[in-house]
C-alpha atoms as a PDB file:
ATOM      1  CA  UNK A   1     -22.545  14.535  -9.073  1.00  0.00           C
ATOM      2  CA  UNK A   2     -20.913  17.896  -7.934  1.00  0.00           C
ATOM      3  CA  UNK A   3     -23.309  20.734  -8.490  1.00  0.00           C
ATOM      4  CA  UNK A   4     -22.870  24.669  -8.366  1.00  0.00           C
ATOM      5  CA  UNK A   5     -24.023  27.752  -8.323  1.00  0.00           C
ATOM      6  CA  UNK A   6     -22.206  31.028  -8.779  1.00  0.00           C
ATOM      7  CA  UNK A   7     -23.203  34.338  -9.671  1.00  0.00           C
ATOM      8  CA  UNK A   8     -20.341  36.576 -10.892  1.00  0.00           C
ATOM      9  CA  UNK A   9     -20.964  39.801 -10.986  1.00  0.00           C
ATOM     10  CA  UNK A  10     -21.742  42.037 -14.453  1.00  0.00           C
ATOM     11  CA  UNK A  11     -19.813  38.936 -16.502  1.00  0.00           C
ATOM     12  CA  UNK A  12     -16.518  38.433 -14.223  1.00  0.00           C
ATOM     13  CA  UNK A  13     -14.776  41.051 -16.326  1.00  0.00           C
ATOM     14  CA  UNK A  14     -11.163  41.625 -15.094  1.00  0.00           C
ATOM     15  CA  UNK A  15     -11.835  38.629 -12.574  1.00  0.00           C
ATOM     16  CA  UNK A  16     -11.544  35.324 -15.112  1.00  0.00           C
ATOM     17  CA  UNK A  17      -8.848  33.424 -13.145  1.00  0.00           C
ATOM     18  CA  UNK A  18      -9.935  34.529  -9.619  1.00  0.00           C
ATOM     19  CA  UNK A  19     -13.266  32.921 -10.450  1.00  0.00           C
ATOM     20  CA  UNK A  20     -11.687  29.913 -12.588  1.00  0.00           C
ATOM     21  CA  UNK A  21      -9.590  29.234  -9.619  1.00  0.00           C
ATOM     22  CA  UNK A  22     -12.486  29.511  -7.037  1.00  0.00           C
ATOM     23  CA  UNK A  23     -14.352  27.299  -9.629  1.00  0.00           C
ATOM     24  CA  UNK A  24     -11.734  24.400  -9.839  1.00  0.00           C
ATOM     25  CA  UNK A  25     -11.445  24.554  -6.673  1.00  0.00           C
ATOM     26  CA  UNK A  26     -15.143  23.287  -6.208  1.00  0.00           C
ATOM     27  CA  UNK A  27     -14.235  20.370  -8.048  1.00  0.00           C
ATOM     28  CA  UNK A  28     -17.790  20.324  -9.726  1.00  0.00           C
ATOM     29  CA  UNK A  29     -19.479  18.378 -12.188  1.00  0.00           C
ATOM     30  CA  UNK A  30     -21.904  20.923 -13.088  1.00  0.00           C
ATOM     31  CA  UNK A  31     -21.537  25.000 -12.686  1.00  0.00           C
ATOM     32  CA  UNK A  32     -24.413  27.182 -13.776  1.00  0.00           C
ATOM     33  CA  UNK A  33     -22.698  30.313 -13.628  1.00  0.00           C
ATOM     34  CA  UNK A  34     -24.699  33.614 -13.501  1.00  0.00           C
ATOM     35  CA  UNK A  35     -24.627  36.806 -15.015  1.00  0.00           C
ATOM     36  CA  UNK A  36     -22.328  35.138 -17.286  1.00  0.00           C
ATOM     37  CA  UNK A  37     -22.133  38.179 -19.984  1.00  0.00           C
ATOM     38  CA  UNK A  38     -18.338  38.296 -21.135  1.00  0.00           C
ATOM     39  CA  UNK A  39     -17.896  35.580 -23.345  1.00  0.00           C
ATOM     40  CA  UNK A  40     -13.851  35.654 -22.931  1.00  0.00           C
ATOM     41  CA  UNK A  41     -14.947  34.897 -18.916  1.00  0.00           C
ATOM     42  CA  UNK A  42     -17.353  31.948 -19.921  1.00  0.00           C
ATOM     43  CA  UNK A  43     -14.411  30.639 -22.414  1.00  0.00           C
ATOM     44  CA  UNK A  44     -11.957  30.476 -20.252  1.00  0.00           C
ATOM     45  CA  UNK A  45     -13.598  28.720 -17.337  1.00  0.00           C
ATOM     46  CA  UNK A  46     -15.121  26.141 -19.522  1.00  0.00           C
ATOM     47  CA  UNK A  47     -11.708  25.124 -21.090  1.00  0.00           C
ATOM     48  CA  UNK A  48      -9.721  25.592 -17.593  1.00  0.00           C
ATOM     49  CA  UNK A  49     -12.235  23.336 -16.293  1.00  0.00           C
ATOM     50  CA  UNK A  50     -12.494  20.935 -19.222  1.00  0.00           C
ATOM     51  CA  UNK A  51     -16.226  21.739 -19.696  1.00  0.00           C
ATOM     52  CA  UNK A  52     -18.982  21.427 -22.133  1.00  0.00           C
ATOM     53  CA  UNK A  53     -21.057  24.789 -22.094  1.00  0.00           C
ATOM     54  CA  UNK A  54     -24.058  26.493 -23.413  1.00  0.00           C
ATOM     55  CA  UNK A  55     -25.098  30.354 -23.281  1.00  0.00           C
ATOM     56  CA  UNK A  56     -28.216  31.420 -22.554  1.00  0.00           C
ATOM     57  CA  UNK A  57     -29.436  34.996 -23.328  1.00  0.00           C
ATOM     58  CA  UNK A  58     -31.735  36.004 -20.837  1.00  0.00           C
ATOM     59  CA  UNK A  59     -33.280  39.512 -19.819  1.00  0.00           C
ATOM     60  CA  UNK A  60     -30.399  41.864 -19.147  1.00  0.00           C
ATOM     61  CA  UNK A  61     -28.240  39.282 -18.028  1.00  0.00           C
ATOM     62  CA  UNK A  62     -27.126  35.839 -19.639  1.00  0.00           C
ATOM     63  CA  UNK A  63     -26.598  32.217 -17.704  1.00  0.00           C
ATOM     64  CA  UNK A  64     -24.375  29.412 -18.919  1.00  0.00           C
ATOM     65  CA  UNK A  65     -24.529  25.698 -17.481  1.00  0.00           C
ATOM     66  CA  UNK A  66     -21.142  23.860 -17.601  1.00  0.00           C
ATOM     67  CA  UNK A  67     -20.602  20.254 -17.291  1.00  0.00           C
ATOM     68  CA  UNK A  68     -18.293  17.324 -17.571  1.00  0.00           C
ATOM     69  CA  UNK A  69     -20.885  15.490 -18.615  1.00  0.00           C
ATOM     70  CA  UNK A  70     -22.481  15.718 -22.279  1.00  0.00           C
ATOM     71  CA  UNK A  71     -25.617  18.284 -22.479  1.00  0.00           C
ATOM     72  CA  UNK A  72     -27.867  16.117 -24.274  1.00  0.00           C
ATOM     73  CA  UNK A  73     -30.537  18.749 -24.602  1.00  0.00           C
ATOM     74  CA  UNK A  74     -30.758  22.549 -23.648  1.00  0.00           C
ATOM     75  CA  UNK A  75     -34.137  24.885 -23.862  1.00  0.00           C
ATOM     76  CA  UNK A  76     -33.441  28.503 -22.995  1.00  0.00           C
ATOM     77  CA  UNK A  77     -37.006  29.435 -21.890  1.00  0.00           C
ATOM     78  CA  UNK A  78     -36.129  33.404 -20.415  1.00  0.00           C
ATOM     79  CA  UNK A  79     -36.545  33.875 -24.715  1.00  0.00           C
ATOM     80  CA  UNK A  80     -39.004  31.492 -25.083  1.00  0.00           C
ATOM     81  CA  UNK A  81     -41.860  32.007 -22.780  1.00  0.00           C
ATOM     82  CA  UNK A  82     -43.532  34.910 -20.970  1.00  0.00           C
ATOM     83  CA  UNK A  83     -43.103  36.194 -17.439  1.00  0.00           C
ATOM     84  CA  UNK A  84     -39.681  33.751 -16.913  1.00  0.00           C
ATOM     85  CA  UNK A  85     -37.159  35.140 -14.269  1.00  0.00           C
ATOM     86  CA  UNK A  86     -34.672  37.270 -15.860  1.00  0.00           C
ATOM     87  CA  UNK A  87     -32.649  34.288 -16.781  1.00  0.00           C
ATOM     88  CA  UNK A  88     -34.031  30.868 -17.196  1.00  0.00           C
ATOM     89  CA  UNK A  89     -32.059  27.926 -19.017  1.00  0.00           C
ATOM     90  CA  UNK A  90     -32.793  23.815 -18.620  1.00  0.00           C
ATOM     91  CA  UNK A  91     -30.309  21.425 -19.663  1.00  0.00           C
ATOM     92  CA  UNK A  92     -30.696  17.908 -19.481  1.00  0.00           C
ATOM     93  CA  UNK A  93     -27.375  16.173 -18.220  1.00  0.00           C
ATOM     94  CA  UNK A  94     -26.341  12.589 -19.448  1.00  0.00           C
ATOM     95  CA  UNK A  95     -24.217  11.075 -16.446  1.00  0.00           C
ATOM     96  CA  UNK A  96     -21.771   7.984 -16.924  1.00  0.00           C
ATOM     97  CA  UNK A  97     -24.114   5.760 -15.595  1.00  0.00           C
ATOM     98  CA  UNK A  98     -26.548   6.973 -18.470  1.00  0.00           C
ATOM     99  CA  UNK A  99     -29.153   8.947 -16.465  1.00  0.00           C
ATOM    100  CA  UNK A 100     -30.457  11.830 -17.833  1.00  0.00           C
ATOM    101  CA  UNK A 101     -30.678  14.331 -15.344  1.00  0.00           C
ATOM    102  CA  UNK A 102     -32.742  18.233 -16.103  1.00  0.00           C
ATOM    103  CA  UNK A 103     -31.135  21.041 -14.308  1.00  0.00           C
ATOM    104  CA  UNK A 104     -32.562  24.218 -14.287  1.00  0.00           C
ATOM    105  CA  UNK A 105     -30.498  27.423 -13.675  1.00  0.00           C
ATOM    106  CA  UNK A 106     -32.252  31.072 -13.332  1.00  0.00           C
ATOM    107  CA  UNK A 107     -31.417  34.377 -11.772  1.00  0.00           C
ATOM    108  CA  UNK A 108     -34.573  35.939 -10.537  1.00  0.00           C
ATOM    109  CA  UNK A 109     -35.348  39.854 -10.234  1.00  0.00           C
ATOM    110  CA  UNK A 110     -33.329  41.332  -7.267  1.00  0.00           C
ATOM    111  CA  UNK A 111     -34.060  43.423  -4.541  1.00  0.00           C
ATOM    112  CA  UNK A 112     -35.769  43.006  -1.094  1.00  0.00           C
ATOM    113  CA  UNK A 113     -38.675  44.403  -0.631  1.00  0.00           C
ATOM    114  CA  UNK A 114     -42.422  42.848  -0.612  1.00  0.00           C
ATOM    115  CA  UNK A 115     -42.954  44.838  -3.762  1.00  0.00           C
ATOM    116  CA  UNK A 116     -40.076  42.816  -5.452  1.00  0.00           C
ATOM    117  CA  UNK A 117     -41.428  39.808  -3.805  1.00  0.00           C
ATOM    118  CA  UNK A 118     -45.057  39.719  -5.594  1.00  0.00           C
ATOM    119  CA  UNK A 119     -42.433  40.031  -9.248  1.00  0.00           C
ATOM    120  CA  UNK A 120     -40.546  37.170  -8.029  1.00  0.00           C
ATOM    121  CA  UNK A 121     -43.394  35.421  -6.988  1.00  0.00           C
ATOM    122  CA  UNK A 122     -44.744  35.978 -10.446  1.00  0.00           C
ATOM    123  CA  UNK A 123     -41.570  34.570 -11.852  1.00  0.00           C
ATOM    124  CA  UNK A 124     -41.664  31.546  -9.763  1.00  0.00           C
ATOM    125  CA  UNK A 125     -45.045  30.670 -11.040  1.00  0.00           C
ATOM    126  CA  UNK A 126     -43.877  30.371 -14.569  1.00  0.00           C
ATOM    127  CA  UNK A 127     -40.941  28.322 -13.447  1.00  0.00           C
ATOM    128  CA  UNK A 128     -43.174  26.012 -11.828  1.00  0.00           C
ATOM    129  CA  UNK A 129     -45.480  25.643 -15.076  1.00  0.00           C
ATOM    130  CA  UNK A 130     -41.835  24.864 -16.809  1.00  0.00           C
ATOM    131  CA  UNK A 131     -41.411  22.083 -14.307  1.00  0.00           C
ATOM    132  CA  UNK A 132     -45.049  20.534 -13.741  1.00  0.00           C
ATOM    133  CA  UNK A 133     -44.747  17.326 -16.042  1.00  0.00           C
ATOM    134  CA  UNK A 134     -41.485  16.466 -14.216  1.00  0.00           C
ATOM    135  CA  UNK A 135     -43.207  16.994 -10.729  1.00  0.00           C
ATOM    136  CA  UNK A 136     -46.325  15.053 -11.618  1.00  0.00           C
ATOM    137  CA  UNK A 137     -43.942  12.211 -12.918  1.00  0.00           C
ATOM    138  CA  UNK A 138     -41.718  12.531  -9.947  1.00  0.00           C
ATOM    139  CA  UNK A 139     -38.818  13.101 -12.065  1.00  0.00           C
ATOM    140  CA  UNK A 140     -35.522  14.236 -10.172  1.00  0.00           C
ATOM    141  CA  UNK A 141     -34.280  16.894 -11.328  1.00  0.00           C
ATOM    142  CA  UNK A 142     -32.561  19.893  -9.954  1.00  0.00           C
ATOM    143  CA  UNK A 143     -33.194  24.298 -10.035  1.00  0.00           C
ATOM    144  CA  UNK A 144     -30.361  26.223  -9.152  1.00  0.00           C
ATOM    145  CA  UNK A 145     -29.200  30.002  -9.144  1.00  0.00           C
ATOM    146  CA  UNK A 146     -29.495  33.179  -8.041  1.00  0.00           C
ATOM    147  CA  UNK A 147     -33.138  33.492  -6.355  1.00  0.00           C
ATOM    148  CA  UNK A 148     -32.366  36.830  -4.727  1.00  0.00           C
ATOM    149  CA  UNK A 149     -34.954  35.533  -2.264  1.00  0.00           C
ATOM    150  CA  UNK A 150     -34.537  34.709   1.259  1.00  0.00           C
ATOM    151  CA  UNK A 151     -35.170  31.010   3.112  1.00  0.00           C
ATOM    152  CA  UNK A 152     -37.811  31.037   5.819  1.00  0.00           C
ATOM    153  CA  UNK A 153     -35.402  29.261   7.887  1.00  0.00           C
ATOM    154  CA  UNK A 154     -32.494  31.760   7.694  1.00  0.00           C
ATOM    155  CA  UNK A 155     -31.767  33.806  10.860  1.00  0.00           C
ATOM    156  CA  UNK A 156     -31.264  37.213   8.767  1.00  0.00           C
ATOM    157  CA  UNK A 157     -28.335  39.552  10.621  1.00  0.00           C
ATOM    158  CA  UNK A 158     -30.037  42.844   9.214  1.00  0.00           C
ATOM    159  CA  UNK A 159     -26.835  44.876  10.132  1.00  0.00           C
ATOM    160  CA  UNK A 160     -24.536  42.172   8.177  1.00  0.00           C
ATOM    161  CA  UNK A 161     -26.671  43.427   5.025  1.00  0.00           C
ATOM    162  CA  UNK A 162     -25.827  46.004   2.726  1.00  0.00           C
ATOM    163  CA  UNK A 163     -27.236  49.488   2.760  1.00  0.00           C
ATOM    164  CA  UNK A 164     -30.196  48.639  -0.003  1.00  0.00           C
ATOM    165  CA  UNK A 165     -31.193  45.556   1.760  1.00  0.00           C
ATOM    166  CA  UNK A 166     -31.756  47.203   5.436  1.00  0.00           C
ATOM    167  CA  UNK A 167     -33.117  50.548   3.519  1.00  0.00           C
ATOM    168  CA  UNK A 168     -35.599  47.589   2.202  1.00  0.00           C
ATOM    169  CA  UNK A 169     -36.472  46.236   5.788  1.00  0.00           C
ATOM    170  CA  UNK A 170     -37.289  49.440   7.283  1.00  0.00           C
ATOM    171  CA  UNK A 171     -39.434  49.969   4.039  1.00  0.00           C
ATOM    172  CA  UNK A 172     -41.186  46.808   4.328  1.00  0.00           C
ATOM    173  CA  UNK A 173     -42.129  47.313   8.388  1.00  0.00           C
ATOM    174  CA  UNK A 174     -38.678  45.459   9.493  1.00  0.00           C
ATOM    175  CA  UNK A 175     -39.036  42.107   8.127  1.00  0.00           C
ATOM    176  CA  UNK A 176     -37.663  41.262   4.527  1.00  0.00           C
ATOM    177  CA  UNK A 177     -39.776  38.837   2.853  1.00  0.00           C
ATOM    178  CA  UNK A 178     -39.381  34.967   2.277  1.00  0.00           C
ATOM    179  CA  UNK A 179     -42.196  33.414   0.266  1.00  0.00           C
ATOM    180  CA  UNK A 180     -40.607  32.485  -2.584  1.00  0.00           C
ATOM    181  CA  UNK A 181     -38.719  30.387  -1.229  1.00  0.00           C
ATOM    182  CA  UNK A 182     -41.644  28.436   1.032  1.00  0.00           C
ATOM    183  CA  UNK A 183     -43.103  28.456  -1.988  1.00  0.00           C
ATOM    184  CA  UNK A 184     -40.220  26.519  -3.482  1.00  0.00           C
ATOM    185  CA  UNK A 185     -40.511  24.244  -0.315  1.00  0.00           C
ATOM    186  CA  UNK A 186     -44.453  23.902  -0.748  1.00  0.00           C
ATOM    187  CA  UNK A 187     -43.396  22.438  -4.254  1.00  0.00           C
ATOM    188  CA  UNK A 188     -42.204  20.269  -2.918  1.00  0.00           C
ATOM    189  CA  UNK A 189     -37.895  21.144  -3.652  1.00  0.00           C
ATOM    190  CA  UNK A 190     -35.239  20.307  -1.441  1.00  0.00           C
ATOM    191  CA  UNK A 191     -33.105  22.851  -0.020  1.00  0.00           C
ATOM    192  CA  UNK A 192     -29.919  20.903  -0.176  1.00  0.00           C
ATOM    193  CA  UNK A 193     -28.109  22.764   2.255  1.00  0.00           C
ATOM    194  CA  UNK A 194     -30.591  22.832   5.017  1.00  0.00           C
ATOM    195  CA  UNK A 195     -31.245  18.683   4.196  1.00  0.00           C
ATOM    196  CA  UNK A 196     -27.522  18.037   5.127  1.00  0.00           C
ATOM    197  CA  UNK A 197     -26.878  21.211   7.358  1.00  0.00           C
ATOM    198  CA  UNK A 198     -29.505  22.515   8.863  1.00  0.00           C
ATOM    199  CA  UNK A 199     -27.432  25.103  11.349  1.00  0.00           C
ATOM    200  CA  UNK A 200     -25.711  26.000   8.895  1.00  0.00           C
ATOM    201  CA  UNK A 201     -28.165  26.703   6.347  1.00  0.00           C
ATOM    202  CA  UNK A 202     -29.731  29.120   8.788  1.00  0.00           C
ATOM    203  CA  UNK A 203     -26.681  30.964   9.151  1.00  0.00           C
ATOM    204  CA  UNK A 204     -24.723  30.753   6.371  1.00  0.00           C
ATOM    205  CA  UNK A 205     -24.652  33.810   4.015  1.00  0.00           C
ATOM    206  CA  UNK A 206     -23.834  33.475  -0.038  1.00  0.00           C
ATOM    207  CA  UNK A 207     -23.955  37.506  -0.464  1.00  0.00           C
ATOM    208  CA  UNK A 208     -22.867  39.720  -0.534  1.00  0.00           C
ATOM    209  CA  UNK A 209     -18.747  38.866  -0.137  1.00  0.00           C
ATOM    210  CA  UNK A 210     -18.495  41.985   1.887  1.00  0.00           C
ATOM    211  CA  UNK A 211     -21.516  42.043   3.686  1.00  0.00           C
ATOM    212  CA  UNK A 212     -22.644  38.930   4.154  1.00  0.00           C
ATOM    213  CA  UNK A 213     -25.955  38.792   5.042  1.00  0.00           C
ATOM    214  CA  UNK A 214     -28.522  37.116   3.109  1.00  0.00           C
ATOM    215  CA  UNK A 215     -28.463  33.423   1.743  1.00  0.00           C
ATOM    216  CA  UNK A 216     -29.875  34.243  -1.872  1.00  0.00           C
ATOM    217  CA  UNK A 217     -28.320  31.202  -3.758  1.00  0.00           C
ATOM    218  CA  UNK A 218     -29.303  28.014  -3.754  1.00  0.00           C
ATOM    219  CA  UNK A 219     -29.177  24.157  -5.174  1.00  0.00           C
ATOM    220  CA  UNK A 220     -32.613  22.532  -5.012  1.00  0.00           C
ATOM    221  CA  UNK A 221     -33.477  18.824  -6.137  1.00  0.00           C
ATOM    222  CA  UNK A 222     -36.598  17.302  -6.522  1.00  0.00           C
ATOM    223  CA  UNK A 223     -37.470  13.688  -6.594  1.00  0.00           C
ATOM    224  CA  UNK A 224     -34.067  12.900  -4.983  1.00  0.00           C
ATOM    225  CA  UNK A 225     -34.244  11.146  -1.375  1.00  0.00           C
ATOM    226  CA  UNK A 226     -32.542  13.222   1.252  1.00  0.00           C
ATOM    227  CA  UNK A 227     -30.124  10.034   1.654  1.00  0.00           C
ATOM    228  CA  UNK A 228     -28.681  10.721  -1.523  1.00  0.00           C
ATOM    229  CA  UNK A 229     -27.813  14.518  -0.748  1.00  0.00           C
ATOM    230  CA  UNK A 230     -24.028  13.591   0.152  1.00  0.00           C
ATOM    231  CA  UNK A 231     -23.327  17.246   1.014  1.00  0.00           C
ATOM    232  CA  UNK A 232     -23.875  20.757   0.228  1.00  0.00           C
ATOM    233  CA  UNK A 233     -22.070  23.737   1.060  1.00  0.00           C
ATOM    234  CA  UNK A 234     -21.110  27.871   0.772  1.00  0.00           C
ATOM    235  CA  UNK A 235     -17.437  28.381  -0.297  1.00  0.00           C
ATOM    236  CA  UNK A 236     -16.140  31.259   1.404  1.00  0.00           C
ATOM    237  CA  UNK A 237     -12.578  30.755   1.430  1.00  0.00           C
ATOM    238  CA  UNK A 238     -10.709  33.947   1.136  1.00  0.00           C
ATOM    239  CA  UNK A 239     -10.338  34.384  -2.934  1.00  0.00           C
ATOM    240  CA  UNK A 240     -14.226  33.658  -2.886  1.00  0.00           C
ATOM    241  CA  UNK A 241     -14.394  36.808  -0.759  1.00  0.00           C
ATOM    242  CA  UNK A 242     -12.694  38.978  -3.980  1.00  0.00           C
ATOM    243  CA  UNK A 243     -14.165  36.996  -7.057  1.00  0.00           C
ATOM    244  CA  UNK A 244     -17.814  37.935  -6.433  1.00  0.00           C
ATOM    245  CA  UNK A 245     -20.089  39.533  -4.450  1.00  0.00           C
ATOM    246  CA  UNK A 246     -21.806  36.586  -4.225  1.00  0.00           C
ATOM    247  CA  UNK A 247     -19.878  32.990  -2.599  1.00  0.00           C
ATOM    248  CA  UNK A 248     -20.355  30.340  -4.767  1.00  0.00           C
ATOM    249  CA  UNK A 249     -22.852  27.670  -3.685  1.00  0.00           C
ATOM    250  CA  UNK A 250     -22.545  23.797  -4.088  1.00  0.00           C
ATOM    251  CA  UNK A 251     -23.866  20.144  -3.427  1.00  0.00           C
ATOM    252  CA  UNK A 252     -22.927  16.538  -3.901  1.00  0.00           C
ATOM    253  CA  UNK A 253     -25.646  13.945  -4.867  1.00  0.00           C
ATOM    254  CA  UNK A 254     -25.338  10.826  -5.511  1.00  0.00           C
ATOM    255  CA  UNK A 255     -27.114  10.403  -8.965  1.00  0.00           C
END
């Protein structure tokens, strides 16, 4: 299974084939697209791509899961329950061989300094409430999106960033924080990029397209030996560079 994440900026507007063509491209499975607020942009990928879809309303900003595979089951908690990250959507994924995989996608609160940190923090936590029974069962399953958080592991070029994010460093006593993410690893999740890659996981930006300096997006499993993680990846080929600001974001399990 072919997983992605891609964040495309306020919707896609004006930018539906770039993106479908970065998309095919990617040759994915499943897509949990965020910021996915234009409907005609969501559309049009999912039938270019042969997709089943769902929409999922979120705070501010919606997230839709595409897959070749038949969505047996979707929850869209960001309406559902309190303190959520700004967009927070489970589907549970049939594959051919008749496992039924969950795969969370959410877009967390953005921003880099330790102030925004403590709110994603907060957001994690009710994440990891959402995902507790599957943890305790060792269920695989898989959380993917925007985390506008940064990996302990990443070696953060502070003058590759954009303006906000080194305005935030010098703010936060030069060091932009990264414990959402070890908290995500303290959970137990899989950063699938750094299981197959580790050089380039610590180098390796996903945004912004123009100043690429932070790895923000990310494909975690859980429950899935390392073994299976067949690769994982950042797409920056050139039309990546005009679709987004962020690069889309990918791995390939074997499932």
């Amino acid at each position: 299974m072919r997983v992605v994440t891609y964040n495309i900026l306020e919707g896609g507007v004006g930018r539906a084939d770039p993106i479908g063509e970065v998309l095919e491209a990617q040759n994915a499975d499943v897509i949990i697209l965020v910021e996915a607020n234009d409907d005609f942009v969501v559309d049009r990928t999912a039938k270019r791509l042969n997709m089943d879809m769902i929409v999922a309303p979120g705070h501010g900003h919606r997230i839709a899961i595409l897959s070749r595979f038949t969505i047996i089951e979707s929850i869209n908690h960001a309406l559902i329950e309190d303190d959520t990250p700004r967009s927070c959507c489970q589907a549970v994924i049939r594959t051919p061989a008749g496992i039924d995989l969950p795969v969370i996608g959410l877009h967390m609160h953005p921003k880099a300094t330790d102030a925004d940190e403590n709110i994603r923090q907060h957001q994690l936590a009710s994440v990891m409430r959402l995902t507790h029974e599957y943890r305790a069962r060792n269920r695989p399953h898989l959380l993917a999106g925007d985390f506008n958080s940064n990996s302990p592991v990443q070696e953060i070029n502070i003058a590759a960033c954009k303006a906000s994010t080194q305005d935030a460093y010098t703010h936060n006593g030069g060091h932009i924080p990264r414990r959402v993410i070890q908290n995500m690893l303290d959970h137990g999740y899989t950063d699938t990029l750094h299981a197959v890659n580790a050089g380039t996981a610590k180098t390796m930006a996903s945004f912004t397209t123009h100043q690429p300096g932070q790895r923000v997006d990310y494909v975690f499993s859980f429950g899935i030996d390392t073994s299976k993680i067949i690769s994982a990846w950042v797409e920056q080929d050139r039309l990546a560079k005009f679709a987004s600001d962020h690069y889309p974001v990918g791995t390939e399990i074997d499932v």
